[in-house]
N, C-alpha and C. Protein backbone atom coordinates (compact mmCIF):
# COMPACT_ATOMS: atom_id res chain seq x y z
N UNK A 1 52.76 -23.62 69.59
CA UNK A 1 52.50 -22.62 68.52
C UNK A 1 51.06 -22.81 68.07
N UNK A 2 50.26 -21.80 68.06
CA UNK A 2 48.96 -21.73 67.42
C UNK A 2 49.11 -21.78 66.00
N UNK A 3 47.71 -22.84 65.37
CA UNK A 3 47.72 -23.15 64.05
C UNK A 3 47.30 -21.93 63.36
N UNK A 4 47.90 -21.52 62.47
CA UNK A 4 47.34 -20.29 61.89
C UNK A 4 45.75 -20.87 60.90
N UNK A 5 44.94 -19.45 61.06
CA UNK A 5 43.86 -19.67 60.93
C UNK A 5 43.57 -19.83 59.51
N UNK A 6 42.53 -20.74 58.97
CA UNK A 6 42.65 -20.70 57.43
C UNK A 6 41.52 -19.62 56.97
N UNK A 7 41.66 -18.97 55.92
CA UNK A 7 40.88 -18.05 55.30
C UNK A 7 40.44 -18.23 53.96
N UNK A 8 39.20 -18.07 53.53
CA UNK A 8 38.49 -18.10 52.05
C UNK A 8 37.32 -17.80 52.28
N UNK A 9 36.10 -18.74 51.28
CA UNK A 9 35.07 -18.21 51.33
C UNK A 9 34.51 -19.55 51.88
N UNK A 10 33.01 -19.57 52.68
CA UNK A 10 32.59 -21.02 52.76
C UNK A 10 31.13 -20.84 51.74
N UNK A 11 31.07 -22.14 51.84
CA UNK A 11 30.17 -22.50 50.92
C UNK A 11 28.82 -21.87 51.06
N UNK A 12 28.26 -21.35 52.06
CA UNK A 12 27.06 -20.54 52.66
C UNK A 12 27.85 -19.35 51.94
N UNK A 13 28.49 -18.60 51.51
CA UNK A 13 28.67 -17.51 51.22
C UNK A 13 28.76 -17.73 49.89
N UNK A 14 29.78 -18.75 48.89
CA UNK A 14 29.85 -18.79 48.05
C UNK A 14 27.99 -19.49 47.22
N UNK A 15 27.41 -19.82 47.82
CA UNK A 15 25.60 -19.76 47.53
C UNK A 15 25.15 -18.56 47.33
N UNK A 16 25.30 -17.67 48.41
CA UNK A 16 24.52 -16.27 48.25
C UNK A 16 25.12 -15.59 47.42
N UNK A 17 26.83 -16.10 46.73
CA UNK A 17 26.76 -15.03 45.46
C UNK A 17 26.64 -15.32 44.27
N UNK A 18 26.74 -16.67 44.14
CA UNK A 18 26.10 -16.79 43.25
C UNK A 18 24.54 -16.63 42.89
N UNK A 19 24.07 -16.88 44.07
CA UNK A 19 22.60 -16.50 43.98
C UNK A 19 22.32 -14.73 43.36
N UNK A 20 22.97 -13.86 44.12
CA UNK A 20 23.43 -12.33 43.73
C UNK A 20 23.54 -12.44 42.03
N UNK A 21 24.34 -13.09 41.53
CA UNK A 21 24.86 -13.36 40.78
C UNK A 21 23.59 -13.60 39.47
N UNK A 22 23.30 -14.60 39.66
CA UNK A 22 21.94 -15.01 39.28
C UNK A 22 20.95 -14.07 38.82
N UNK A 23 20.81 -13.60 39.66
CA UNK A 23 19.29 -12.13 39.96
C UNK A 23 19.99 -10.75 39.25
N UNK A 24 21.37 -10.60 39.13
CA UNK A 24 21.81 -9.27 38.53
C UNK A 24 21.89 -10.18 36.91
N UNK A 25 21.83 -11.25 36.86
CA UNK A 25 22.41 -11.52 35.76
C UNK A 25 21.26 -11.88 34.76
N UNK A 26 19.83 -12.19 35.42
CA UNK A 26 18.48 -12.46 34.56
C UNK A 26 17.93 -10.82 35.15
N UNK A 27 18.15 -9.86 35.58
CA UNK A 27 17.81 -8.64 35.22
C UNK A 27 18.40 -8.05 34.35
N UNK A 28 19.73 -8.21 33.81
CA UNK A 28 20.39 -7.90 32.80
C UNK A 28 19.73 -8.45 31.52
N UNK A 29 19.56 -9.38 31.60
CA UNK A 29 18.99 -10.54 30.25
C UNK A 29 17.64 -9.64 30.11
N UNK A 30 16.75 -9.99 31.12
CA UNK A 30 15.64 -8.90 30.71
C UNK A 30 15.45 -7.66 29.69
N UNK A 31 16.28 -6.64 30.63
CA UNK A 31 16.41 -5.44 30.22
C UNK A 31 16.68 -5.21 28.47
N UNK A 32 17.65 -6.33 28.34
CA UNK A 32 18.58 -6.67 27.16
C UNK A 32 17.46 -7.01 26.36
N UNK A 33 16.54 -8.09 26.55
CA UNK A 33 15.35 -8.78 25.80
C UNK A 33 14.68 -7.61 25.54
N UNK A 34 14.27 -6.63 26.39
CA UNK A 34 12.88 -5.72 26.25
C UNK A 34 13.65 -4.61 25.19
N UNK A 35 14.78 -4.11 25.40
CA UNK A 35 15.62 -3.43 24.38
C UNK A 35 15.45 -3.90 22.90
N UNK A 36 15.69 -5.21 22.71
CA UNK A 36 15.56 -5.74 21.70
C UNK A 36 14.17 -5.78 20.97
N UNK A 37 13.59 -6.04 21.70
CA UNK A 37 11.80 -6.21 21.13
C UNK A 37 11.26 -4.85 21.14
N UNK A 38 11.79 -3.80 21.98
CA UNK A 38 10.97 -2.61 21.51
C UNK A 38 12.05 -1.81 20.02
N UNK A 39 13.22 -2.22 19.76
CA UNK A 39 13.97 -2.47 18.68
C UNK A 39 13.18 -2.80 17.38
N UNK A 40 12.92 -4.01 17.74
CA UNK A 40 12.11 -4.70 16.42
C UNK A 40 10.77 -4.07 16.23
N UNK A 41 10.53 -3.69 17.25
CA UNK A 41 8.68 -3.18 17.20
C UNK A 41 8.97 -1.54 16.53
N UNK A 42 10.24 -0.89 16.82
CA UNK A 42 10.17 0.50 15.95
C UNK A 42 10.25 0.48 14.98
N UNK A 43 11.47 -0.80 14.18
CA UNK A 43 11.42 -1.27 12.99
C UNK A 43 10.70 -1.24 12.25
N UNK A 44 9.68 -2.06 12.67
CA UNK A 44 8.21 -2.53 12.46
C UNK A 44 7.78 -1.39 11.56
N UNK A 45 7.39 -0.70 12.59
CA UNK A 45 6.34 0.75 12.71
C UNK A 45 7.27 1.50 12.04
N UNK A 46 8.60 1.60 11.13
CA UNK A 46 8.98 2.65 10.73
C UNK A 46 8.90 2.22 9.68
N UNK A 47 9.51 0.54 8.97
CA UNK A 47 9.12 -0.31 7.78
C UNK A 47 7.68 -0.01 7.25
N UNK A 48 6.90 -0.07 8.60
CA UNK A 48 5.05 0.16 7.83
C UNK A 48 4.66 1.53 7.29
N UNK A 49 5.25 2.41 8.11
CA UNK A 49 5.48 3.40 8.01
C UNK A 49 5.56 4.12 6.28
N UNK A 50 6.55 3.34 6.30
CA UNK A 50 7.40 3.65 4.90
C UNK A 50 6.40 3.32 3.81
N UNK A 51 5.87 1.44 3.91
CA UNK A 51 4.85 1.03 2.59
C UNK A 51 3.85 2.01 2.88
N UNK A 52 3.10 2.80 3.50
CA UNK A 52 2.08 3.45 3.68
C UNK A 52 2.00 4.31 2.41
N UNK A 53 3.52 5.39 3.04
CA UNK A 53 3.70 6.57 2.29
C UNK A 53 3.93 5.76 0.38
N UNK A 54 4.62 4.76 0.53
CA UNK A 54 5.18 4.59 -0.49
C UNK A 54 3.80 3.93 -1.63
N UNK A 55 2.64 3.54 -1.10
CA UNK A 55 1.31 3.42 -1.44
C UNK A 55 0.44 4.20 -1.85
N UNK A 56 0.41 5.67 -0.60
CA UNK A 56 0.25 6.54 -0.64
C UNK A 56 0.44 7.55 -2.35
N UNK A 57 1.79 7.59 -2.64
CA UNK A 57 2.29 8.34 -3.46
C UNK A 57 2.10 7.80 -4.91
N UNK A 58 2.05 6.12 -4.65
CA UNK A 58 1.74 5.62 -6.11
C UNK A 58 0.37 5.87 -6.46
N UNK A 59 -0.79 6.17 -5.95
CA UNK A 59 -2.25 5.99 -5.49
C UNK A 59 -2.17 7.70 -6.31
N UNK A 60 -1.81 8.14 -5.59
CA UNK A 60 -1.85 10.22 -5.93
C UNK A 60 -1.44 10.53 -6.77
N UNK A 61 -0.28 9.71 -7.45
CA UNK A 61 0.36 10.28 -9.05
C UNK A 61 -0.61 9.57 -9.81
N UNK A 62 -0.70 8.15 -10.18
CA UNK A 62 -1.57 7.40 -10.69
C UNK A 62 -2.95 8.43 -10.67
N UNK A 63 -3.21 8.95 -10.15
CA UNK A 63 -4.94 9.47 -9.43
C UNK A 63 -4.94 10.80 -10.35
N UNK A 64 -4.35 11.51 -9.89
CA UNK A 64 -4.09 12.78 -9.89
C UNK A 64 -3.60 13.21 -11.17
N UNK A 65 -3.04 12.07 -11.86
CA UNK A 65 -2.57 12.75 -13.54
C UNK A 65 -3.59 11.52 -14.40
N UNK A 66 -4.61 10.88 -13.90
CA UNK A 66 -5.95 10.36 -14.67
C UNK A 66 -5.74 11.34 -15.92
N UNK A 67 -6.11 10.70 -17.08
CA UNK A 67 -7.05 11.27 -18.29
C UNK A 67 -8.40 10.77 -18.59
N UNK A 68 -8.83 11.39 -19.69
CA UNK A 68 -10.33 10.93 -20.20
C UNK A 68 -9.54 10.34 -21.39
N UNK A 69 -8.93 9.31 -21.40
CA UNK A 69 -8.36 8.35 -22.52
C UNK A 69 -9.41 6.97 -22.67
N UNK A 70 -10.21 6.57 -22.97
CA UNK A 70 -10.42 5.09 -22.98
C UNK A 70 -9.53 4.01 -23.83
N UNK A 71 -9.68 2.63 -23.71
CA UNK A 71 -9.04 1.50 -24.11
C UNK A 71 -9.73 0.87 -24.66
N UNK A 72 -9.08 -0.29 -25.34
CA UNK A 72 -9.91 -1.54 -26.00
C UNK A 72 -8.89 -2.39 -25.28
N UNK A 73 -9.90 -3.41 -25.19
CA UNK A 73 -9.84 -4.89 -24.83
C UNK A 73 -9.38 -5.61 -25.60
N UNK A 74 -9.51 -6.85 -24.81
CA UNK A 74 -8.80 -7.94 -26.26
C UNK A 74 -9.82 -8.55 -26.78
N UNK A 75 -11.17 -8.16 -26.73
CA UNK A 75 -12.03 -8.76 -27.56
C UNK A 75 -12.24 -6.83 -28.73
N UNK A 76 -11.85 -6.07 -28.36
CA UNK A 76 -11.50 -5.18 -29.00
C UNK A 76 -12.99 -3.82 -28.39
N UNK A 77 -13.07 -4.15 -27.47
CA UNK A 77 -14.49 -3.29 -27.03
C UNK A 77 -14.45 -2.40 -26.33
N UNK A 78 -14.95 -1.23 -26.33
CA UNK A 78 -14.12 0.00 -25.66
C UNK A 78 -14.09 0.05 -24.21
N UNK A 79 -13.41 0.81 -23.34
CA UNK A 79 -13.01 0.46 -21.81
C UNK A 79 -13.09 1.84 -21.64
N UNK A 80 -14.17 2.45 -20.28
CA UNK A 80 -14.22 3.30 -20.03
C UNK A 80 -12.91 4.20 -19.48
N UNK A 81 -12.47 5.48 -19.52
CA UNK A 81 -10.70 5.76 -19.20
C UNK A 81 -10.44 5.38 -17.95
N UNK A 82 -11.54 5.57 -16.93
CA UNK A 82 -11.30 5.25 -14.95
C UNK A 82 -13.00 4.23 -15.13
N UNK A 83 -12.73 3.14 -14.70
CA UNK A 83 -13.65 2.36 -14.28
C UNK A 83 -13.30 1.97 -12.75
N UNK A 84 -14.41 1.93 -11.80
CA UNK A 84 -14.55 2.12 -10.47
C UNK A 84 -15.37 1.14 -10.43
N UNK A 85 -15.20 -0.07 -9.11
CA UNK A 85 -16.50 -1.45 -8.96
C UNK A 85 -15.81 -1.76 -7.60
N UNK A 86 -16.18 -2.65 -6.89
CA UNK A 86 -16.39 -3.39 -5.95
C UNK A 86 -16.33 -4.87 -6.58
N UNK A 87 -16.83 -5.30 -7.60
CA UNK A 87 -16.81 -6.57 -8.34
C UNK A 87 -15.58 -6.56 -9.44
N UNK A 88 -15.24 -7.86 -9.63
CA UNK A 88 -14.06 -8.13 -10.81
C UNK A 88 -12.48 -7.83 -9.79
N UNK A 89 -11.96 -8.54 -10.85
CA UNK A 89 -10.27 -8.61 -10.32
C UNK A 89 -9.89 -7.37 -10.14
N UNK A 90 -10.37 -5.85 -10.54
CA UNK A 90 -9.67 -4.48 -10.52
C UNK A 90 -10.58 -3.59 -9.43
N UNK A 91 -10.70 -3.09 -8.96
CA UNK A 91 -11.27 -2.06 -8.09
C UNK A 91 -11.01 -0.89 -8.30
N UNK A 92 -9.80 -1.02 -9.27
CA UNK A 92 -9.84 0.88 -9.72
C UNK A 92 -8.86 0.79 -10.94
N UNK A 93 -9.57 0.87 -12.24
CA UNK A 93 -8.58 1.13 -13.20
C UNK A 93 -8.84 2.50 -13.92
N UNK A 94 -7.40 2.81 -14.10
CA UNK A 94 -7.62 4.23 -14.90
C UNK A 94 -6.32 4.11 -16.02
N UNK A 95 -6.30 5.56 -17.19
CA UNK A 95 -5.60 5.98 -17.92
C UNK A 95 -4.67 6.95 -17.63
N UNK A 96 -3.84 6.96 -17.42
CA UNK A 96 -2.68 8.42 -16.46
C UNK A 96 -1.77 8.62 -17.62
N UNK A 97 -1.13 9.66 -17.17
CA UNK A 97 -0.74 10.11 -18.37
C UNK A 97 0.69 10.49 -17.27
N UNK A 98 1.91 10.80 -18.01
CA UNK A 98 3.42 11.23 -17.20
C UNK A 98 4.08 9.85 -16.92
N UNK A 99 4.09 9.19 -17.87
CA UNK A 99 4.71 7.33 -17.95
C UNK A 99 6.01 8.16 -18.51
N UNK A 100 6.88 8.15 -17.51
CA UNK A 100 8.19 8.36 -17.65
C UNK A 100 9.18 7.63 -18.56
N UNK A 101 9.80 7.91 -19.49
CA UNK A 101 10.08 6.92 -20.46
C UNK A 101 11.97 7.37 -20.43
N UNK A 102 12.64 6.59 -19.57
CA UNK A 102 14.15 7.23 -19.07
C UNK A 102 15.09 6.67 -20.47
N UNK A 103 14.55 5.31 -20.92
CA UNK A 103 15.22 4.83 -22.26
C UNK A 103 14.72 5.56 -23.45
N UNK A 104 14.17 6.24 -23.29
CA UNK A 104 13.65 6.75 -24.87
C UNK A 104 13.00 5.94 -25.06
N UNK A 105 12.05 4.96 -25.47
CA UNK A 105 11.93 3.51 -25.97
C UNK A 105 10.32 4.37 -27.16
N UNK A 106 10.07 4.67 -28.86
CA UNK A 106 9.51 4.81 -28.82
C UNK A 106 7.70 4.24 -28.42
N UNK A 107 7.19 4.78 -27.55
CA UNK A 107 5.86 4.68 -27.12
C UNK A 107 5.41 6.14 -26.28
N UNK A 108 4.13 5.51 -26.39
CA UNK A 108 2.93 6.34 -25.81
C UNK A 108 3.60 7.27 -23.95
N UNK A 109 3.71 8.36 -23.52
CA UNK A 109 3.81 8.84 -22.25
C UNK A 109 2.47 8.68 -21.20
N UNK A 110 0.81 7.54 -22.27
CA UNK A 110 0.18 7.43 -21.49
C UNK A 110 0.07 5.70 -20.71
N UNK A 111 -0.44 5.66 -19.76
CA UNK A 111 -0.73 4.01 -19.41
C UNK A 111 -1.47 3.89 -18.36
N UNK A 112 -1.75 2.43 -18.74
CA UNK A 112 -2.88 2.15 -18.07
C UNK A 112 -2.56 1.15 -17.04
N UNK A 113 -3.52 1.77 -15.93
CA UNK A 113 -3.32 1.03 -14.67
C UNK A 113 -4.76 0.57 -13.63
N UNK A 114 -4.48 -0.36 -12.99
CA UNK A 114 -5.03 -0.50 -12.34
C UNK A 114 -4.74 -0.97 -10.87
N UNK A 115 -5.78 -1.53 -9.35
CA UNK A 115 -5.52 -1.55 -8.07
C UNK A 115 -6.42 -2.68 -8.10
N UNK A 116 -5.79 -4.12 -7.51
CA UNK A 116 -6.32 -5.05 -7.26
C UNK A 116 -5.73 -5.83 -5.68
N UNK A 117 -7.14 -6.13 -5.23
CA UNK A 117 -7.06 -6.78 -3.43
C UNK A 117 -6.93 -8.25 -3.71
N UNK A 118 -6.01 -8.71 -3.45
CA UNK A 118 -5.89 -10.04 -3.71
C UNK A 118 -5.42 -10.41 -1.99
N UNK A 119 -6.02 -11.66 -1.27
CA UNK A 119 -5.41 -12.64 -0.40
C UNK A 119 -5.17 -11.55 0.58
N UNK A 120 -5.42 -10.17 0.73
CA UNK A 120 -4.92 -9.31 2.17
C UNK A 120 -3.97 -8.73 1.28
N UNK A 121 -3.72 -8.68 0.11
CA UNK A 121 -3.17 -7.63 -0.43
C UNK A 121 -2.84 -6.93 -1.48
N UNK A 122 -2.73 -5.62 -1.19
CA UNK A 122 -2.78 -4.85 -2.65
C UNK A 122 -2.13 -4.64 -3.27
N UNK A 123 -2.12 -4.95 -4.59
CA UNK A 123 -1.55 -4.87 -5.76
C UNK A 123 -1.70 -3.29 -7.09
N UNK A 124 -0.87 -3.37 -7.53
CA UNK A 124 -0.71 -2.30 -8.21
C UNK A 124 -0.11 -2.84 -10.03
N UNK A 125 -1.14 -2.76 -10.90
CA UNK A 125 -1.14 -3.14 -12.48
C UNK A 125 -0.62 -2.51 -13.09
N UNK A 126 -0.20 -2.77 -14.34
CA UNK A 126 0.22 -1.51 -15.35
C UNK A 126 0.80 -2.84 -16.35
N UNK A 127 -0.12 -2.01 -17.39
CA UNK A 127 -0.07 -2.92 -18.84
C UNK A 127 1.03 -1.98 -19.66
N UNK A 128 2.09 -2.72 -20.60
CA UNK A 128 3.19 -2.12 -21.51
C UNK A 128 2.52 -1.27 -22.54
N UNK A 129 0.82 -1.48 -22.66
CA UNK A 129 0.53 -0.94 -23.91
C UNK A 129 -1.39 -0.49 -23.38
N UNK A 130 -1.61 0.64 -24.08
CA UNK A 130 -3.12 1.23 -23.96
C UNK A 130 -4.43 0.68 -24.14
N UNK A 131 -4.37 0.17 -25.83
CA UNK A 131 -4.69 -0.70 -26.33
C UNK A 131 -4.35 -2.60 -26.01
N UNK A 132 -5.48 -3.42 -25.37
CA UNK A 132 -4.99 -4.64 -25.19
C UNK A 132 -5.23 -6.01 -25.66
N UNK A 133 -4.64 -6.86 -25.58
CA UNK A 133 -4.73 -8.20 -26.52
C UNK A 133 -4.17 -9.46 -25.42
N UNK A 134 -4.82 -10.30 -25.91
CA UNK A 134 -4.90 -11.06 -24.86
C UNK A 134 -3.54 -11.39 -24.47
N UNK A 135 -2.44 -11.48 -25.49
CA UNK A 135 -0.55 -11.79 -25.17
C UNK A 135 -0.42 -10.97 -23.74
N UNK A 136 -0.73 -9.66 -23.65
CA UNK A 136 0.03 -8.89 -22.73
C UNK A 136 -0.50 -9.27 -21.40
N UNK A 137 0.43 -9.03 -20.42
CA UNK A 137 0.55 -9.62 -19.28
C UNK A 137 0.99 -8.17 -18.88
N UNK A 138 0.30 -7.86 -17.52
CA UNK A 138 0.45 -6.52 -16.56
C UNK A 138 1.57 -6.83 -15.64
N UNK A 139 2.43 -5.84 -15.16
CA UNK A 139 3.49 -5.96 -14.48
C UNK A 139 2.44 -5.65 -13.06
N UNK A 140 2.91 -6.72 -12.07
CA UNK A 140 1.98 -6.86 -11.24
C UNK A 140 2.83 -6.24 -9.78
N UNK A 141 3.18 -5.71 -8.91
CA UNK A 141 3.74 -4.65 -7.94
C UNK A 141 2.82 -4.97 -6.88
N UNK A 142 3.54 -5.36 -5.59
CA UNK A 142 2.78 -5.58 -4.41
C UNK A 142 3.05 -4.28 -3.91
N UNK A 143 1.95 -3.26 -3.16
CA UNK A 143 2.35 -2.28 -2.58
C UNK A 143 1.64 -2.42 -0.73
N UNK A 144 0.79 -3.10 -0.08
CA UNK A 144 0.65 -3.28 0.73
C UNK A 144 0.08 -4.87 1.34
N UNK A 145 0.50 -5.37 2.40
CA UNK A 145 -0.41 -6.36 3.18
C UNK A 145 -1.19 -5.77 4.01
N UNK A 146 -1.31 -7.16 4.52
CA UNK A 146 -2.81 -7.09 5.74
C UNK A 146 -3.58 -6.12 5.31
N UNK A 147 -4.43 -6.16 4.43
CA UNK A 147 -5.11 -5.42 4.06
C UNK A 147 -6.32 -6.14 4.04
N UNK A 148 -7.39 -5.98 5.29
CA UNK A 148 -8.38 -6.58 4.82
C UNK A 148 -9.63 -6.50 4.40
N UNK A 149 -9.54 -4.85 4.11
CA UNK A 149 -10.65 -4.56 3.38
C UNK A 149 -10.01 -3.03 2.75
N UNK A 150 -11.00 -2.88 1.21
CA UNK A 150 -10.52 -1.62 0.80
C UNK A 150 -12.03 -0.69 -0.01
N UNK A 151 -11.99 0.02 0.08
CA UNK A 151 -13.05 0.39 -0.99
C UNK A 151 -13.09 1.95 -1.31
N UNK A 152 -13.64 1.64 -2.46
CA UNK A 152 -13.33 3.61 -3.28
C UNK A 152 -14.61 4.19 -3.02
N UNK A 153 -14.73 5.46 -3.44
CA UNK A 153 -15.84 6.38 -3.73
C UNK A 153 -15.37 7.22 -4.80
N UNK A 154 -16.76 8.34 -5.45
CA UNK A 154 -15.78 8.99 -6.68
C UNK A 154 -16.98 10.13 -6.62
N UNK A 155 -16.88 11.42 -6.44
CA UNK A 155 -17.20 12.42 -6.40
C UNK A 155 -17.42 13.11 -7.85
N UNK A 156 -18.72 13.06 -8.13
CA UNK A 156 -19.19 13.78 -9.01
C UNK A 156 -19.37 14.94 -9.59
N UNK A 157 -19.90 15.62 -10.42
CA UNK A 157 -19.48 16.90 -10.77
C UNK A 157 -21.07 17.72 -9.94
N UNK A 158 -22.11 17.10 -9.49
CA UNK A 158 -22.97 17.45 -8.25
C UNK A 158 -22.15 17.52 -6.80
N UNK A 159 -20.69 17.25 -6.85
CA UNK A 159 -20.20 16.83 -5.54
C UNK A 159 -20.94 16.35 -4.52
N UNK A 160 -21.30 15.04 -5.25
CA UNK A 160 -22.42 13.52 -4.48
C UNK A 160 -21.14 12.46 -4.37
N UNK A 161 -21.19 11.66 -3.57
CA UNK A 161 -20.15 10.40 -3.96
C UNK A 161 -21.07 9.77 -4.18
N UNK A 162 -20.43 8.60 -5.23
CA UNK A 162 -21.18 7.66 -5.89
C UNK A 162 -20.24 6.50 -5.60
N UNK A 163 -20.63 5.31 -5.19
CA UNK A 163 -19.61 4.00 -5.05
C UNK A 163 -19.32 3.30 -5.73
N UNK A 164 -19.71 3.64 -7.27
CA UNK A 164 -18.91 2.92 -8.52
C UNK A 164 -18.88 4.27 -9.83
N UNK A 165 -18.25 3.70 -10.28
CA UNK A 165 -17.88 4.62 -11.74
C UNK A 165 -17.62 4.01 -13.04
N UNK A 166 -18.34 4.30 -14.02
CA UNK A 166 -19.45 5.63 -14.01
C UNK A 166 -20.69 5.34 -13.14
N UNK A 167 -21.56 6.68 -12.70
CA UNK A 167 -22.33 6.56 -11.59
C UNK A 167 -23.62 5.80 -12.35
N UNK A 168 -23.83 6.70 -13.86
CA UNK A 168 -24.99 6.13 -14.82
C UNK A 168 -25.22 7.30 -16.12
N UNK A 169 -24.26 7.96 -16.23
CA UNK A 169 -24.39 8.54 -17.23
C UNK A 169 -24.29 7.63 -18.96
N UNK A 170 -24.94 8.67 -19.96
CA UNK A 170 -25.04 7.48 -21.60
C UNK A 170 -23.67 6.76 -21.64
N UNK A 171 -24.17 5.78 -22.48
CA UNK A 171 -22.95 4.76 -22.59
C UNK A 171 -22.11 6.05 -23.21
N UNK A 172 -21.46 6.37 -24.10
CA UNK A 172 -21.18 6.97 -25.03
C UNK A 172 -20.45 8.22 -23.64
N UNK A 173 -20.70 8.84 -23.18
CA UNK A 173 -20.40 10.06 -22.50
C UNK A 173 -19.55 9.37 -21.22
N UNK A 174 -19.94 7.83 -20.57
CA UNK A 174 -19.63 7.39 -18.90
C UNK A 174 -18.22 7.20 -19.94
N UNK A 175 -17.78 6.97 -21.42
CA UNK A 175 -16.36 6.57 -21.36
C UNK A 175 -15.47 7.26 -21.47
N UNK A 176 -15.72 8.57 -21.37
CA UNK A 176 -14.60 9.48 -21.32
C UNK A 176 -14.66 10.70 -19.82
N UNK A 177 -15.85 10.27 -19.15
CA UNK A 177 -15.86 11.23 -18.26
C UNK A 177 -15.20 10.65 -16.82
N UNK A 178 -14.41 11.58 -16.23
CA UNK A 178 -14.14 11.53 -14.78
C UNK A 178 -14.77 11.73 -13.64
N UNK A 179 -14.25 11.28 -12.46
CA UNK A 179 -14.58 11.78 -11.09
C UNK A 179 -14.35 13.13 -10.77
N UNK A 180 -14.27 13.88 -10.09
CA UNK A 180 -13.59 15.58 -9.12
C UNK A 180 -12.99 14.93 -8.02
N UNK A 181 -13.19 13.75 -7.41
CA UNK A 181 -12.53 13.53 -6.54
C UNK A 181 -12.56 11.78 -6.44
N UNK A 182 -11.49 10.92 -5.74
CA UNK A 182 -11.83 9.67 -4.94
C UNK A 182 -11.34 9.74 -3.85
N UNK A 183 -12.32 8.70 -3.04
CA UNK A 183 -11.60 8.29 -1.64
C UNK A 183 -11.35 7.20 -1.47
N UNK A 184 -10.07 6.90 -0.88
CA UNK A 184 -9.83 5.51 -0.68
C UNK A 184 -9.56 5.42 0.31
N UNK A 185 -10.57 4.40 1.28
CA UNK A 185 -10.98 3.69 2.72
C UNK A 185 -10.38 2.64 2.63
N UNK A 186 -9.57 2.29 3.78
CA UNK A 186 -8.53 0.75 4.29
C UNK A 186 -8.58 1.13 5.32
N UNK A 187 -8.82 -1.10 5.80
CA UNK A 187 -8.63 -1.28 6.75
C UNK A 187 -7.62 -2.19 6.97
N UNK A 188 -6.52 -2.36 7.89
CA UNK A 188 -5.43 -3.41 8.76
C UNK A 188 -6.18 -3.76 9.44
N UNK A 189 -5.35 -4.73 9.09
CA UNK A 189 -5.22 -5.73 10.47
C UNK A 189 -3.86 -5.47 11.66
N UNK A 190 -3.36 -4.33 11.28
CA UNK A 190 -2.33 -3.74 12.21
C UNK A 190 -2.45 -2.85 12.73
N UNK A 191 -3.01 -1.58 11.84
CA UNK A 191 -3.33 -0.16 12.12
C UNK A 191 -4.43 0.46 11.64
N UNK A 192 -5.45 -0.20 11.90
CA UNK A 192 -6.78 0.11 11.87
C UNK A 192 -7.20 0.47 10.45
N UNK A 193 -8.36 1.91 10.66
CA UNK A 193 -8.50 2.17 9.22
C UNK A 193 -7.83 3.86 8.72
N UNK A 194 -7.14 3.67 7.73
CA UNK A 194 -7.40 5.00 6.89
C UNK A 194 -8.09 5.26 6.30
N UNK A 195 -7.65 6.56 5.70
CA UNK A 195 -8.52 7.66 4.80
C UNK A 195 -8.31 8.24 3.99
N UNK A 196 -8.17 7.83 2.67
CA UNK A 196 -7.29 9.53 1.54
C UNK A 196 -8.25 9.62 0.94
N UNK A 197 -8.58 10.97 0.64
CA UNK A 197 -8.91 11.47 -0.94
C UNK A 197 -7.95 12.38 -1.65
N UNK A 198 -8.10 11.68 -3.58
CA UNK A 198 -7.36 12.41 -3.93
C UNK A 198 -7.67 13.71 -5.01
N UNK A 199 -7.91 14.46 -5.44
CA UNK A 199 -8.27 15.11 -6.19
C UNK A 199 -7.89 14.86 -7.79
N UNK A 200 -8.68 15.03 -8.45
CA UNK A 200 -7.91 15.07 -10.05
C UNK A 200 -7.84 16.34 -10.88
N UNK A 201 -6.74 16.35 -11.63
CA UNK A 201 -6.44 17.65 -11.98
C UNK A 201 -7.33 18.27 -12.66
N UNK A 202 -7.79 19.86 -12.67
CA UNK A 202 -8.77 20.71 -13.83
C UNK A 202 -8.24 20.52 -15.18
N UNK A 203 -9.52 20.10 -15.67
CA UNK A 203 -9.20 19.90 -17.18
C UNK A 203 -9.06 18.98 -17.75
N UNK A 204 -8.81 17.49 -16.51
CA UNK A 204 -8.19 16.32 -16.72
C UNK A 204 -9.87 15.92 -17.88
N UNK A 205 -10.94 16.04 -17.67
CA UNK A 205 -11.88 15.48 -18.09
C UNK A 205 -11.80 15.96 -20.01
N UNK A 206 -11.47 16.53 -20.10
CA UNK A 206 -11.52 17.53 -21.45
C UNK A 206 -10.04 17.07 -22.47
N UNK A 207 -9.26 16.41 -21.39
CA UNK A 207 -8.05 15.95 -22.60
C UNK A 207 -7.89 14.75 -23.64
C-alpha cells in the first residue's frame, strides 16, 4: 500500500506570506499615518482659520465704533481718545463706544481698549472703567500667536498715512481727533503676512 501523501504548507511558502503579509500590512499603516496627519494639518488650518476671523472681528468692532472720548490716567492727565505708537506696552488704544451691558449693571456703554504684542502674541485690553486709577487691572484676552511682528498706520483727513497717532496736530485738538482709516500689517510665523484696513464711522470724530 502506498503511503498517502502529506499535505500543508512548507516553510518556503509560509516565509513568502508572511513576507506578503508584511508589505500589505506597512502599506496599510502608511496610508493610515498620512490620513491622520493630513487630518491634523486641516484641523490646524481650520482652528487658525477660525482665531484669524475671530481677531479679525474684535479689531473692526473695537475700530469701527472708536469715539473722540479721551481719558485720564492714574496720575489724572488727559489720554488722547485713539493713541497709535510703535513704543510702550499698547500699540493701539482707543475709546469705542456699543459696550454691551447684558446685566444691566449701572455704567457707561463706552470703554476703553487697547492691542498689545507681547512674547509672539497678541493681546486684546479693556479696562472696567474710562476714567483710570492705578487699582484697576485690564481684562487681558489672548486673541492670536506666532505673531511676530505687527504694526498700524492711520489715515488722515489729507488721506496721507501717518505711522503714529496723533500725526502732530495742537496738544489740545490731537485729544479728541481721529484717524479716516487704520491698517493693520501682521506677520506669522505660519502664514506669512496680512493686511486689513478698517474704516471708522462718519461723524465718529464730532461725538
Amino acid at each position: 500500500m502506498m503511503r498517502a501523501r502529506a499535505t500543508g504548507f512548507t516553510l518556503l511558502e509560509l516565509l513568502v506570506s508572511m513576507a506578503i503579509f508584511a508589505v500589505l500590512a506597512a502599506m496599510a499603516y502608511m496610508g493610515l499615518d498620512n490620513a491622520i496627519i493630513s487630518k491634523d494639518h486641516t484641523e490646524q488650518q481650520a482652528n487658525r482659520l477660525v482665531e484669524l476671523q475671530t481677531a479679525f472681528m474684535m479689531m473692526e468692532r473695537d475700530i469701527e465704533q472708536a469715539i473722540s472720548r479721551s481719558v485720564r490716567d492714574g496720575y489724572g492727565d488727559t489720554q488722547g481718545a485713539l493713541i497709535g505708537s510703535e513704543f510702550g506696552n499698547a500699540l493701539l488704544t482707543l475709546t469705542r463706544a456699543g459696550h454691551t451691558n447684558f446685566l444691566q449693571i449701572p455704567r457707561s456703554n463706552l470703554q476703553r481698549v487697547a492691542y498689545q504684542l507681547d512674547d509672539d502674541k497678541l493681546y486684546r485690553l479693556s479696562w472696567p472703567m474710562l476714567d483710570q486709577d492705578f487699582s484697576q487691572e485690564p481684562y487681558k484676552r489672548l486673541l492670536l500667536k506666532n505673531v511676530s511682528k505687527i504694526t498700524f498706520r492711520y489715515m488722515d483727513t489729507n488721506q496721507e498715512w501717518q505711522d503714529q497717532w496723533p500725526p502732530g496736530f495742537s496738544q489740545d485738538q490731537s485729544k479728541t481727533t481721529l484717524p479716516r482709516a487704520i491698517e493693520v500689517q501682521m506677520e506669522f510665523k505660519d502664514v506669512g503676512k496680512i493686511r486689513w484696513v478698517f474704516t471708522l464711522p462718519p461723524g465718529a470724530q464730532n461725538i
